[in-house]
PDB file of N, CA and C in Angstrom:
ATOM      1  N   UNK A   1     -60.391  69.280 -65.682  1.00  0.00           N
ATOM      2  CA  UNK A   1     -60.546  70.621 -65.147  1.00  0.00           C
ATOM      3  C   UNK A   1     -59.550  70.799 -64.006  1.00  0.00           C
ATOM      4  N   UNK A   2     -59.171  72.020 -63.496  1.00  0.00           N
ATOM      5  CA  UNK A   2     -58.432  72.234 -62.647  1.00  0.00           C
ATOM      6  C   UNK A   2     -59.105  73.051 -61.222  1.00  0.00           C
ATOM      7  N   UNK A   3     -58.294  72.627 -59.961  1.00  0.00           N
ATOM      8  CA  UNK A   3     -58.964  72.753 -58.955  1.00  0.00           C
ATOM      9  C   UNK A   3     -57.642  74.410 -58.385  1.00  0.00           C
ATOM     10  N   UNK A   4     -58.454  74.628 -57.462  1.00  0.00           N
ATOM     11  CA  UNK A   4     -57.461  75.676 -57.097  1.00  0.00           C
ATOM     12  C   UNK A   4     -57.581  75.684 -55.077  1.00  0.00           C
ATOM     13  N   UNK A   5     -56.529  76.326 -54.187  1.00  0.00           N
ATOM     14  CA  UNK A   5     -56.481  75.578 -53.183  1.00  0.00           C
ATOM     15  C   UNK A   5     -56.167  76.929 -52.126  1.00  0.00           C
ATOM     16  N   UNK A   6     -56.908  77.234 -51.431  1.00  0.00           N
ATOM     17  CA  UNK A   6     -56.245  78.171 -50.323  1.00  0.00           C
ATOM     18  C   UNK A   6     -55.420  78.071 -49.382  1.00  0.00           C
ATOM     19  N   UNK A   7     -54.268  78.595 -49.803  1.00  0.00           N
ATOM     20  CA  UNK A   7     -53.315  78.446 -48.537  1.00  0.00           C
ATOM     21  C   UNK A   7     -53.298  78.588 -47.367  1.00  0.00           C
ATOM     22  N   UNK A   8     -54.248  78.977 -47.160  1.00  0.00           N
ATOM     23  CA  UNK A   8     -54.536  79.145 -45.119  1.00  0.00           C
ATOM     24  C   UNK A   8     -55.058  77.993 -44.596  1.00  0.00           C
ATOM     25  N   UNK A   9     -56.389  77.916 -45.512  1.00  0.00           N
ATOM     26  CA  UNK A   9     -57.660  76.681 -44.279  1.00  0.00           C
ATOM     27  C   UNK A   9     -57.204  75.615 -45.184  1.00  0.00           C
ATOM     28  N   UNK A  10     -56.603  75.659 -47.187  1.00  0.00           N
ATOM     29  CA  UNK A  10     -56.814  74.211 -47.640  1.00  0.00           C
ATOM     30  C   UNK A  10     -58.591  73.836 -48.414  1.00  0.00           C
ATOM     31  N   UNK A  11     -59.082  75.108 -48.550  1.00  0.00           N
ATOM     32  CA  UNK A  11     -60.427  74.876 -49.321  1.00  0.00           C
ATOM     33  C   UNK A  11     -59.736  74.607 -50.893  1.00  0.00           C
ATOM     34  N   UNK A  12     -60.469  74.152 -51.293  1.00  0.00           N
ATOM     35  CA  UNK A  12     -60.698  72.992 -52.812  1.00  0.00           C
ATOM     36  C   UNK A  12     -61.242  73.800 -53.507  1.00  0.00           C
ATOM     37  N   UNK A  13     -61.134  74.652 -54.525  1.00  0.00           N
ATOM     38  CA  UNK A  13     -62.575  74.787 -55.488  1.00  0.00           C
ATOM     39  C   UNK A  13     -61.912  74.668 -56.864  1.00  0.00           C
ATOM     40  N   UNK A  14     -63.049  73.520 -57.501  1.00  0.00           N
ATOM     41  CA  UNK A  14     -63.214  72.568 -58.165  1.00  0.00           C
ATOM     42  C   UNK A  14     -64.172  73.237 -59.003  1.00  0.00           C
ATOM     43  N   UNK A  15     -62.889  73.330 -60.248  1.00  0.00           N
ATOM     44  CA  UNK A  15     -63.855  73.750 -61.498  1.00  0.00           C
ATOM     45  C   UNK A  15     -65.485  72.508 -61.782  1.00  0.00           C
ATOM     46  N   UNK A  16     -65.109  71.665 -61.558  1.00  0.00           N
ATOM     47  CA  UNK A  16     -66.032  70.603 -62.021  1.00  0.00           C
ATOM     48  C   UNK A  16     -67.656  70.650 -60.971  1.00  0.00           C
ATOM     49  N   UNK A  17     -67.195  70.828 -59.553  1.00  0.00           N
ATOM     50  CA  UNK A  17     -67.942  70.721 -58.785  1.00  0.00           C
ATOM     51  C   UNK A  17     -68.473  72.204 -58.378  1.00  0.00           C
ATOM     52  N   UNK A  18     -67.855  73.619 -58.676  1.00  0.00           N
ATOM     53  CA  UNK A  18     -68.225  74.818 -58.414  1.00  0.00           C
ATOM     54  C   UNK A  18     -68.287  75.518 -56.835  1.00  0.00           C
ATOM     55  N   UNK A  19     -69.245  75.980 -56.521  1.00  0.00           N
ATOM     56  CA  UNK A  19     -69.374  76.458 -55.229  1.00  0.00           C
ATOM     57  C   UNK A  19     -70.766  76.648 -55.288  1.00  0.00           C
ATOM     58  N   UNK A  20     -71.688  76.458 -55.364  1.00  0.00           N
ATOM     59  CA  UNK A  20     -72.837  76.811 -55.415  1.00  0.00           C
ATOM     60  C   UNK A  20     -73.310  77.484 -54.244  1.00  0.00           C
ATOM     61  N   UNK A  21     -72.811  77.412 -53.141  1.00  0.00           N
ATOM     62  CA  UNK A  21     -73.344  77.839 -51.856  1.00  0.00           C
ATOM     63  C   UNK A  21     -73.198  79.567 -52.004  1.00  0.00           C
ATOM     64  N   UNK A  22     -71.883  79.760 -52.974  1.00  0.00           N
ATOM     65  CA  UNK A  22     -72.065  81.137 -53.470  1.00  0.00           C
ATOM     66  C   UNK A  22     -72.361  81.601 -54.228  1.00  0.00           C
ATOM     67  N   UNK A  23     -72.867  81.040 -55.275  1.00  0.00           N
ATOM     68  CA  UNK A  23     -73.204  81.356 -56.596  1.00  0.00           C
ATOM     69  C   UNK A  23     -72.280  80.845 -57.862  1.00  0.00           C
ATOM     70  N   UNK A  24     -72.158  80.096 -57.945  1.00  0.00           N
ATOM     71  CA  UNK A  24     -70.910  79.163 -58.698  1.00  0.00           C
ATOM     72  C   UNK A  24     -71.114  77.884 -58.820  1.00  0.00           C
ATOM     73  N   UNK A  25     -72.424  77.821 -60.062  1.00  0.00           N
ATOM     74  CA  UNK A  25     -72.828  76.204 -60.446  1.00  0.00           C
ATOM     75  C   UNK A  25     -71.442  75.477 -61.105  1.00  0.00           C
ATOM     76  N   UNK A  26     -71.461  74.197 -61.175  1.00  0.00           N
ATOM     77  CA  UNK A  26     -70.750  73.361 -61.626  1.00  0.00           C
ATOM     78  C   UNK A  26     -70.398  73.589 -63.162  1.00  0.00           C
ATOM     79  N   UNK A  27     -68.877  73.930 -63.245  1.00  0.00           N
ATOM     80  CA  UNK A  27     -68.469  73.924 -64.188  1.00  0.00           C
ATOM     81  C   UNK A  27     -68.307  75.236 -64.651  1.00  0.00           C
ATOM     82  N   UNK A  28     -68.169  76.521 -63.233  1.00  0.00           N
ATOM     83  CA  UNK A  28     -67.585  78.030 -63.840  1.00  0.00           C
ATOM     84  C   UNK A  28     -66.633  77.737 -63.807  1.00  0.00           C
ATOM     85  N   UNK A  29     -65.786  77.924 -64.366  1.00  0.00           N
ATOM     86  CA  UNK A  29     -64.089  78.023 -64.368  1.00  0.00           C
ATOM     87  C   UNK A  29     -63.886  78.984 -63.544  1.00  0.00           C
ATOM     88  N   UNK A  30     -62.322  79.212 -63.166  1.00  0.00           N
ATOM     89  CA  UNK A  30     -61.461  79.868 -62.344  1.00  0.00           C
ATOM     90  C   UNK A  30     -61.714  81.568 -62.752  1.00  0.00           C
ATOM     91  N   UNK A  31     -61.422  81.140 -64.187  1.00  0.00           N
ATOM     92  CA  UNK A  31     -61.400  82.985 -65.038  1.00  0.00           C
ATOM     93  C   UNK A  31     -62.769  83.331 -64.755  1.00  0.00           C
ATOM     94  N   UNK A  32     -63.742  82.629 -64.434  1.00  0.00           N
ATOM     95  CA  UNK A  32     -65.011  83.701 -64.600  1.00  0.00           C
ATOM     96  C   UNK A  32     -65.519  83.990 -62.874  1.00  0.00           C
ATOM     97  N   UNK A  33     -64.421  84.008 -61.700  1.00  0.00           N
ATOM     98  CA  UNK A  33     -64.602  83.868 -60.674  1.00  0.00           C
ATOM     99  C   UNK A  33     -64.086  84.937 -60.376  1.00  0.00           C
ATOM    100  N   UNK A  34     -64.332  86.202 -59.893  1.00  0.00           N
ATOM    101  CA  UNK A  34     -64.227  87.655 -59.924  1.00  0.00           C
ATOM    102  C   UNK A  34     -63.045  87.827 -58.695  1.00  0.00           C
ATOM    103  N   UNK A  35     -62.186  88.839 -59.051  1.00  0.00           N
ATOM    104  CA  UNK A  35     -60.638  88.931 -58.608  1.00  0.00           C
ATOM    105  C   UNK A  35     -60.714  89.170 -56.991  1.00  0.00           C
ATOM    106  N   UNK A  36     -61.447  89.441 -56.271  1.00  0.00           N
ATOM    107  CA  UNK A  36     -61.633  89.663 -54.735  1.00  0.00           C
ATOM    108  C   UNK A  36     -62.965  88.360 -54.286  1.00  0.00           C
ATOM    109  N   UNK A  37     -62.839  87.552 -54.919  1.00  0.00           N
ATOM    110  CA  UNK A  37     -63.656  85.919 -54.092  1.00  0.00           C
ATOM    111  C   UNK A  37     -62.832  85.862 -53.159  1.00  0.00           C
ATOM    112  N   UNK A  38     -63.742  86.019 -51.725  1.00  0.00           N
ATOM    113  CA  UNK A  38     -62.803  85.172 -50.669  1.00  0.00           C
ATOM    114  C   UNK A  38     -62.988  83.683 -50.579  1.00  0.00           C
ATOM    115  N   UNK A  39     -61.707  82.792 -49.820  1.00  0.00           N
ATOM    116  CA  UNK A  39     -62.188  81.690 -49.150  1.00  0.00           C
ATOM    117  C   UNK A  39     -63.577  81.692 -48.610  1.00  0.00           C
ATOM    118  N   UNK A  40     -64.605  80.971 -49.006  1.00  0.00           N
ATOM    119  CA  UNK A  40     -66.114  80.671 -48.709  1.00  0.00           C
ATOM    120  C   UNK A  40     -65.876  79.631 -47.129  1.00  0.00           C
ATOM    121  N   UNK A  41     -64.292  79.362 -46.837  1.00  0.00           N
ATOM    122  CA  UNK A  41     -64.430  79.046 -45.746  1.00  0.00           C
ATOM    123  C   UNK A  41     -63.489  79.617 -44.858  1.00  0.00           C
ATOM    124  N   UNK A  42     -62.628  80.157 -44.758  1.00  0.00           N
ATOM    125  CA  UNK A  42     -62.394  80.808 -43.889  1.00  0.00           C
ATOM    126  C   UNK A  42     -62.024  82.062 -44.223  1.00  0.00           C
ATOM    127  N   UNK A  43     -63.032  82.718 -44.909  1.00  0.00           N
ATOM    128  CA  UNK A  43     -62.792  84.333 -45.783  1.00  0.00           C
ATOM    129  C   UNK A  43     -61.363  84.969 -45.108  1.00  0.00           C
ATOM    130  N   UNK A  44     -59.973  84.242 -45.760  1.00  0.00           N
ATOM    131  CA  UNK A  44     -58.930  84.851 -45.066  1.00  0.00           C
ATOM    132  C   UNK A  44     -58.000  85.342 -46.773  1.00  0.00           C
ATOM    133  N   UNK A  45     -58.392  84.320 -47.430  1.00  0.00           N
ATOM    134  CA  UNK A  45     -58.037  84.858 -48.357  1.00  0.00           C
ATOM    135  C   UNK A  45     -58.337  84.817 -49.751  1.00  0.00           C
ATOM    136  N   UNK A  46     -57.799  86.042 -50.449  1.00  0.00           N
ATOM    137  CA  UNK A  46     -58.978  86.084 -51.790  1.00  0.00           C
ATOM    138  C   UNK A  46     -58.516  85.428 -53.309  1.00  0.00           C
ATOM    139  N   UNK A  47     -58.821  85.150 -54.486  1.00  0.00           N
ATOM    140  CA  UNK A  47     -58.393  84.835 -55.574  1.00  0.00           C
ATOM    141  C   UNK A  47     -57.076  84.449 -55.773  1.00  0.00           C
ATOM    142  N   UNK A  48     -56.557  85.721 -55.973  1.00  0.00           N
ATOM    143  CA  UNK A  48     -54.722  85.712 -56.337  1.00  0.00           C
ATOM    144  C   UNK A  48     -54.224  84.843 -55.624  1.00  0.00           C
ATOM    145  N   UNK A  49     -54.696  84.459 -53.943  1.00  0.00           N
ATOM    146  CA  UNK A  49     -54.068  83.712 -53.313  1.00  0.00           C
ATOM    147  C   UNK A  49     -53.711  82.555 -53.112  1.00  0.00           C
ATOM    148  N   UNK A  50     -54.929  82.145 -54.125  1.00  0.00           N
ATOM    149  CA  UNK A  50     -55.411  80.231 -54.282  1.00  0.00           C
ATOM    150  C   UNK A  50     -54.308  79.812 -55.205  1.00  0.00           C
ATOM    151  N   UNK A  51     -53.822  78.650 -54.583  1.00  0.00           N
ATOM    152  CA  UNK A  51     -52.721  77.709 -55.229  1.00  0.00           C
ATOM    153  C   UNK A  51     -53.331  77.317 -56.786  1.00  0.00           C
ATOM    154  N   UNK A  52     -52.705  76.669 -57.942  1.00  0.00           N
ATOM    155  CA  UNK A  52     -53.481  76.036 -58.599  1.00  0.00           C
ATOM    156  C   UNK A  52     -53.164  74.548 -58.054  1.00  0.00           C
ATOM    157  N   UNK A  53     -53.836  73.645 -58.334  1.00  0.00           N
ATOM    158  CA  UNK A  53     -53.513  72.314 -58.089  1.00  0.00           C
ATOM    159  C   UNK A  53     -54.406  71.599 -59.947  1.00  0.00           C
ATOM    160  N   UNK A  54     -53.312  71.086 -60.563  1.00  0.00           N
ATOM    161  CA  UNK A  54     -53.286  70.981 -61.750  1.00  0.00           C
ATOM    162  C   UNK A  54     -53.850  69.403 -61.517  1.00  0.00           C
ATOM    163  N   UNK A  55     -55.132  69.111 -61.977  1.00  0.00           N
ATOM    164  CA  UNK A  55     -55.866  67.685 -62.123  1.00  0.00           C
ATOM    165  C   UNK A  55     -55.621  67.540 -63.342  1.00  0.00           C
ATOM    166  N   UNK A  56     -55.916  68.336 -64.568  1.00  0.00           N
ATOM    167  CA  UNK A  56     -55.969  68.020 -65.957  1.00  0.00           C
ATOM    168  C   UNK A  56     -54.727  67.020 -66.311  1.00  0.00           C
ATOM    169  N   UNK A  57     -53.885  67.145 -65.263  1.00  0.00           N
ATOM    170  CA  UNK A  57     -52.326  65.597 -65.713  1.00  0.00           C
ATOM    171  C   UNK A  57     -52.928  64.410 -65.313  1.00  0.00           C
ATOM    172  N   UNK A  58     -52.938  64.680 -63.751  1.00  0.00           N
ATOM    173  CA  UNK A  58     -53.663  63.097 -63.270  1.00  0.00           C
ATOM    174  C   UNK A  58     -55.082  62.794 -63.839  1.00  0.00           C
ATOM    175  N   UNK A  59     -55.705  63.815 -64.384  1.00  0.00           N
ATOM    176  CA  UNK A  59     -57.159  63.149 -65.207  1.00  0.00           C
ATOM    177  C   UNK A  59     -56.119  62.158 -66.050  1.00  0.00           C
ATOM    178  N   UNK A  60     -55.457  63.098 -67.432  1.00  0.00           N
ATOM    179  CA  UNK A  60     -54.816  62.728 -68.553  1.00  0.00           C
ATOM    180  C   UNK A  60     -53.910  61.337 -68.281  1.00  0.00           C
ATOM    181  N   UNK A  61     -53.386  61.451 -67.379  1.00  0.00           N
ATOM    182  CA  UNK A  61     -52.783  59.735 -66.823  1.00  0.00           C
ATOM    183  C   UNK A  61     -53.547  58.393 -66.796  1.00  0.00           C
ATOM    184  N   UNK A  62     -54.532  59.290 -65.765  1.00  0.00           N
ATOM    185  CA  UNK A  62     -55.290  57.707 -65.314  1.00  0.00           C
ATOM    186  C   UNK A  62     -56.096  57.747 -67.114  1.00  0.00           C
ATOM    187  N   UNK A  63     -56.255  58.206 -68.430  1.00  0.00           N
ATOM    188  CA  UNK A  63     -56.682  57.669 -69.653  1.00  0.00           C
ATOM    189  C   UNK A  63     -56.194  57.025 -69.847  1.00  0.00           C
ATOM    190  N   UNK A  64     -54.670  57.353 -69.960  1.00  0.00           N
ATOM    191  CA  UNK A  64     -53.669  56.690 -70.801  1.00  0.00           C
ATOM    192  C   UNK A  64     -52.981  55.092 -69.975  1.00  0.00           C
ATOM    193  N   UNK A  65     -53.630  55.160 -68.752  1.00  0.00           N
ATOM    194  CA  UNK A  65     -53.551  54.014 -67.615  1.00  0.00           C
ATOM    195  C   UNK A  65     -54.667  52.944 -67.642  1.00  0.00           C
ATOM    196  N   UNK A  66     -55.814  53.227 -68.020  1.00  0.00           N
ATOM    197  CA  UNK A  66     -56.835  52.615 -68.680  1.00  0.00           C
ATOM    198  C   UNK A  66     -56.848  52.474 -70.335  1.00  0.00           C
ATOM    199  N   UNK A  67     -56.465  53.177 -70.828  1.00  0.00           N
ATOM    200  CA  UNK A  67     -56.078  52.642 -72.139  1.00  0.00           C
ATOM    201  C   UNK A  67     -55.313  51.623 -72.186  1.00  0.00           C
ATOM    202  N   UNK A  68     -53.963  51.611 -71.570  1.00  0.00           N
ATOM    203  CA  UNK A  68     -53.053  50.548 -71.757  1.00  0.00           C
ATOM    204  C   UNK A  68     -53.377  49.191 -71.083  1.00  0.00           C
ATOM    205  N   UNK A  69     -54.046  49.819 -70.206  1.00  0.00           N
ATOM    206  CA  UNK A  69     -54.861  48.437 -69.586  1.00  0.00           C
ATOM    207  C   UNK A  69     -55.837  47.242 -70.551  1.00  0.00           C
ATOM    208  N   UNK A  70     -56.474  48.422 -71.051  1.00  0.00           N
ATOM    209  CA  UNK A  70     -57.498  47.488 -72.025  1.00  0.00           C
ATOM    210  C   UNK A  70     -56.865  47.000 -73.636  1.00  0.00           C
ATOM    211  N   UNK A  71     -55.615  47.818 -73.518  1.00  0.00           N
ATOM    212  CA  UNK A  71     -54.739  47.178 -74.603  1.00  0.00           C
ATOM    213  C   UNK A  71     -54.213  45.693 -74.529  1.00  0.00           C
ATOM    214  N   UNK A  72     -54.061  45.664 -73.376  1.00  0.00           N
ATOM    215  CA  UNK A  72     -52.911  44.444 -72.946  1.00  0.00           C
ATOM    216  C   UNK A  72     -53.974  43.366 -72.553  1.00  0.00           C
ATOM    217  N   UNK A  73     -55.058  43.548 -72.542  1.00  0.00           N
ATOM    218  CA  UNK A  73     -56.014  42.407 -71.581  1.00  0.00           C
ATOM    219  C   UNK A  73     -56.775  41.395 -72.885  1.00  0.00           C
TER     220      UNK A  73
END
């Protein structure tokens, strides 16, 4: 899953982990997170503004890093 990142304060939100404190159990995605969400921590800025920060590679790595591991052992 992919996380997304506010450029001001640096808040995280983590498809996997959600936001629940606002209403956002674990595992809404980005698309179903309505176009004016502010930062839940420093409400400076909204949706459009959040970086993506792409995990789905480094998930997909560390497989193929444990795969080869248990290949070779």
């Amino acid at each position: 899953m992919t996380c997304y990142q506010c450029p001001d304060c640096g808040y995280l939100y983590d498809e996997q982990v959600g936001c629940e404190h606002e209403g956002y159990v674990p595992g809404t995605t980005w698309q179903a997170i309505p176009e004016d969400f502010p930062c839940p921590q420093c409400f400076v800025r909204e949706k459009p503004d959040f970086i993506v920060q792409n995990t789905a590679e480094s998930d997909k790595s560390n497989k193929n890093d444990n795969a080869t591991t248990r290949n070779t052992v």
